[in-house]
C-alpha atoms as a PDB file:
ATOM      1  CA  UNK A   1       0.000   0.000   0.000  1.00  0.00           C
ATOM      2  CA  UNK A   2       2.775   2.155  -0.671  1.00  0.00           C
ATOM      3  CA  UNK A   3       3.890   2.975   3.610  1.00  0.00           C
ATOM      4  CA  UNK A   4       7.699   1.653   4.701  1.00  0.00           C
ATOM      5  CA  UNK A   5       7.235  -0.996   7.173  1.00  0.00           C
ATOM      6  CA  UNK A   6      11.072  -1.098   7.913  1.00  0.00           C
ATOM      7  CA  UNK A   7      13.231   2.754   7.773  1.00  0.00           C
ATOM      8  CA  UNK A   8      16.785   3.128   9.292  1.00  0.00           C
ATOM      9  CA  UNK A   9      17.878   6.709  10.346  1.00  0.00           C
ATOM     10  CA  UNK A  10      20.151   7.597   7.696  1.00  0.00           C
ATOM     11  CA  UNK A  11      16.992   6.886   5.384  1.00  0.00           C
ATOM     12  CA  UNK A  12      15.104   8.950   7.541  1.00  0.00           C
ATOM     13  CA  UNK A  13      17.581  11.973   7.429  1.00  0.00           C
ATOM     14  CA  UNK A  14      18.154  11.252   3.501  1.00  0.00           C
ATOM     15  CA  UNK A  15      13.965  12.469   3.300  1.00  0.00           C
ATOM     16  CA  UNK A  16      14.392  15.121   5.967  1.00  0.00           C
ATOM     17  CA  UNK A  17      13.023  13.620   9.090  1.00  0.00           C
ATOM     18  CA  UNK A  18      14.323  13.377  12.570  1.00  0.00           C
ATOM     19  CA  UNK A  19      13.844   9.507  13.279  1.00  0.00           C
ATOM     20  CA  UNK A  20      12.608   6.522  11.008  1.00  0.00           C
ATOM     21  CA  UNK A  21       9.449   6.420  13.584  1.00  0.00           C
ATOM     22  CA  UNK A  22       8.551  10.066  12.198  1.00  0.00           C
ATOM     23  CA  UNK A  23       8.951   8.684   8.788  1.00  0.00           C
ATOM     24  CA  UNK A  24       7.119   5.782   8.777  1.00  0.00           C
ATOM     25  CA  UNK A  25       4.357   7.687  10.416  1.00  0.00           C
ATOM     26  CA  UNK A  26       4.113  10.629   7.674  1.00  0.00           C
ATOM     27  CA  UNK A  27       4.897   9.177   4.640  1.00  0.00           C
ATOM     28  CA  UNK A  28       2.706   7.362   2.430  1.00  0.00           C
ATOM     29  CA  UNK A  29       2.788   6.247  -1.325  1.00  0.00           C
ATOM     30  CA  UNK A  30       5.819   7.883  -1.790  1.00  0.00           C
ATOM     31  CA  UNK A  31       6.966   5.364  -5.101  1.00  0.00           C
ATOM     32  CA  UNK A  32       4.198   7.300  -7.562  1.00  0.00           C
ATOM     33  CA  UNK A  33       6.825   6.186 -10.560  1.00  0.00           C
ATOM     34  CA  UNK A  34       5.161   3.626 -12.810  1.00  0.00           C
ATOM     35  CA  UNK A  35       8.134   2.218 -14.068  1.00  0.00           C
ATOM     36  CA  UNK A  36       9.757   1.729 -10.885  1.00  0.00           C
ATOM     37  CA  UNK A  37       6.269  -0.443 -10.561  1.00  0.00           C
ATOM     38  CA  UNK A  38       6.308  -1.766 -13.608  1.00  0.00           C
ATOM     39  CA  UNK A  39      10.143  -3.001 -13.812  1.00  0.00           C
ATOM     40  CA  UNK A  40       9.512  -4.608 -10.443  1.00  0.00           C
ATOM     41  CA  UNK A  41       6.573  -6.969 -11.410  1.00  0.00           C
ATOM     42  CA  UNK A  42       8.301  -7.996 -14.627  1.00  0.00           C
ATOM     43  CA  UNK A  43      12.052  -9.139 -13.106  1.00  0.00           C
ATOM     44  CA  UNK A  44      11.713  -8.826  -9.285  1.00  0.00           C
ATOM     45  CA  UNK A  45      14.161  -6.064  -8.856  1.00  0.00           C
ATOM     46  CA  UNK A  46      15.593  -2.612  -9.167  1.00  0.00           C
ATOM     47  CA  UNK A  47      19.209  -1.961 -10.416  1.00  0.00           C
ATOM     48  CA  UNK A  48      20.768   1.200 -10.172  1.00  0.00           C
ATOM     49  CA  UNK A  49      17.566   3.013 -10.612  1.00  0.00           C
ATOM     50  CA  UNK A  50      17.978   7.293 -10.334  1.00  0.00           C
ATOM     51  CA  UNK A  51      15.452   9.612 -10.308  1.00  0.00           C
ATOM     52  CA  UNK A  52      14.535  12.554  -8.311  1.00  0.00           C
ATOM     53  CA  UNK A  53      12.651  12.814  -4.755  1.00  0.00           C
ATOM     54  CA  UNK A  54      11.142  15.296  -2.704  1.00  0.00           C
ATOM     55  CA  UNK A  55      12.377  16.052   0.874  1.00  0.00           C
ATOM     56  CA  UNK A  56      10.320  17.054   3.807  1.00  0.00           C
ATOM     57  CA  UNK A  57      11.243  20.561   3.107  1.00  0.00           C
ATOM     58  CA  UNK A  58      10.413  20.189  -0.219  1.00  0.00           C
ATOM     59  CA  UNK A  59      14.009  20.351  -1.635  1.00  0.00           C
ATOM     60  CA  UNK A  60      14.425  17.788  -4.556  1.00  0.00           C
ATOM     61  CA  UNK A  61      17.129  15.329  -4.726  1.00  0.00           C
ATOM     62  CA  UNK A  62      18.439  12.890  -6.694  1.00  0.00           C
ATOM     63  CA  UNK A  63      18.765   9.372  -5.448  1.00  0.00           C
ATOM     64  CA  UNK A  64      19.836   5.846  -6.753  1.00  0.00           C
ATOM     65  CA  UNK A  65      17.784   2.764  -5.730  1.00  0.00           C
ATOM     66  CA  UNK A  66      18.514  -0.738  -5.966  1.00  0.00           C
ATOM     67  CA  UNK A  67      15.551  -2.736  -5.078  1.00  0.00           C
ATOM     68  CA  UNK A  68      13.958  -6.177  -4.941  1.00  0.00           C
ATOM     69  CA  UNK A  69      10.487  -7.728  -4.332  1.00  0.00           C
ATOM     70  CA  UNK A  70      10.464 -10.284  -0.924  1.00  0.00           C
ATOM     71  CA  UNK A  71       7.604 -12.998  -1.863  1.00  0.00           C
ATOM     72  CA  UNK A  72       6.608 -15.792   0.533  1.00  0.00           C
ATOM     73  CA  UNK A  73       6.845 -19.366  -0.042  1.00  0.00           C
ATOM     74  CA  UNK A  74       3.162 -19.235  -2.259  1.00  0.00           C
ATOM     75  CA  UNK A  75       4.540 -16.489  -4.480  1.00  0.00           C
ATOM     76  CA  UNK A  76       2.308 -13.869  -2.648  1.00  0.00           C
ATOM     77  CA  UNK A  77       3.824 -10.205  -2.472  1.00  0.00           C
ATOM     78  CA  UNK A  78       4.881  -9.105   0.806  1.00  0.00           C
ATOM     79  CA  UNK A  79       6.998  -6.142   0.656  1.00  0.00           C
ATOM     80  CA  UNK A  80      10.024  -4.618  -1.502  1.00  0.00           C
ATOM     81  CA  UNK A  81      13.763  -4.126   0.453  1.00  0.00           C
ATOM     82  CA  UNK A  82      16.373  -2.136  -0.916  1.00  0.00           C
ATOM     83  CA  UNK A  83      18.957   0.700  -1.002  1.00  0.00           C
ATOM     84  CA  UNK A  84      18.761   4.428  -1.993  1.00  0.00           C
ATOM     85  CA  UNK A  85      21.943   6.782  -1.343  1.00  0.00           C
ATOM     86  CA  UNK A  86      21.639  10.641  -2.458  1.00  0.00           C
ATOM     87  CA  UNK A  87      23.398  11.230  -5.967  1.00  0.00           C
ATOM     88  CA  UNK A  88      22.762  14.420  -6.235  1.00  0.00           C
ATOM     89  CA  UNK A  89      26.969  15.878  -5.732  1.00  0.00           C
ATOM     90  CA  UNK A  90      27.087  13.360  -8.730  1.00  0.00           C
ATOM     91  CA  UNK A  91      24.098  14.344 -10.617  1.00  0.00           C
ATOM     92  CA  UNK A  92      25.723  18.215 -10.281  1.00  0.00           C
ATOM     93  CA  UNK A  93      28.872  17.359 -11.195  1.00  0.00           C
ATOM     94  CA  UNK A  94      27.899  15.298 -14.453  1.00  0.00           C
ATOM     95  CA  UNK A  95      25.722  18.517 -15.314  1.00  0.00           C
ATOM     96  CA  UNK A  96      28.931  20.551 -14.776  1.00  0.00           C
ATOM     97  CA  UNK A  97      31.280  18.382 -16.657  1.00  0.00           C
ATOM     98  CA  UNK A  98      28.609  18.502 -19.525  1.00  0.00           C
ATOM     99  CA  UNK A  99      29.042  22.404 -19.667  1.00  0.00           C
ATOM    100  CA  UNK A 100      32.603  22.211 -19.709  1.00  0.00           C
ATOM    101  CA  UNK A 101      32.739  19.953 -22.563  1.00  0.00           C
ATOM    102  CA  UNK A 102      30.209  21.815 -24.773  1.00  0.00           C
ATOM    103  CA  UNK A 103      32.256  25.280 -23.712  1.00  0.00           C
ATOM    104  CA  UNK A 104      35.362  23.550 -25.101  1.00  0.00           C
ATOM    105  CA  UNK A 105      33.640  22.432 -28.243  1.00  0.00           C
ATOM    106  CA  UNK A 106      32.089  25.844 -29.287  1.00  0.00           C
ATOM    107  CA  UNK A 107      35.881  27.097 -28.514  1.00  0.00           C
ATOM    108  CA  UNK A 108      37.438  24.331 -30.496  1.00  0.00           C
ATOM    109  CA  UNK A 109      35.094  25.082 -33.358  1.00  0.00           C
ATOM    110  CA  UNK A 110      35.873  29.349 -32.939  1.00  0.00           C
ATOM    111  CA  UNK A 111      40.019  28.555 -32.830  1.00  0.00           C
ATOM    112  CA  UNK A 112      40.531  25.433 -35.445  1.00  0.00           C
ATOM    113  CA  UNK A 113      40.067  26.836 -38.946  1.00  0.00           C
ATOM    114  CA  UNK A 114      37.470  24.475 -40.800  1.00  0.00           C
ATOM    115  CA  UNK A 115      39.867  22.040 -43.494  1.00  0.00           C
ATOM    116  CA  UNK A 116      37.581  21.653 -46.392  1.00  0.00           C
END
């Protein structure tokens, strides 16, 4: 039903709350991406999934999940397990290394005369 059964405290501080009890408490339904959904009922699990979250405050981060569905012995559902850590230093510094490359293309293109 979408609620965390199970939420240890760096988890808890990763979303902005002050202990996993808080968390489990307030949050609800927070996986609203189909695909996470959908790529879970077709293999079982979740490999180095990123996409973005919000925090408490509302601040968005980027995280990376790796996830996998726990069924008991009849093959019914019971709950997914996984790991998320914050990307987002990563995320920035992709996005920054991206600029840098495209600033030294447009100067490679402006210095190097075109050889036709």
């Amino acid at each position: 039903d979408g609620r965390f059964i199970s939420v240890n405290p760096a988890m808890a501080k990763l979303y902005g709350y002050n202990s996993p009890e808080e968390m489990i408490r307030s949050v609800r339904n927070i996986y609203n991406q189909d695909q996470w959904y959908s790529t879970l009922q077709k293999t079982g699990k979740i490999k180095n999934c990123e996409y973005q979250i919000s925090r408490r405050d509302g601040k968005k981060i980027w995280v990376e999940e790796n996830a996998r569905a726990v069924y008991n012995s009849e093959g019914k559902l019971l709950y997914y397990e996984g790991i998320i850590q914050n990307i987002t230093e990563r995320k920035q510094l992709e996005e920054s290394l991206k600029h840098q490359v495209n600033i030294v293309c447009q100067m490679q293109q402006m210095i190097l005369p075109k050889i036709e």
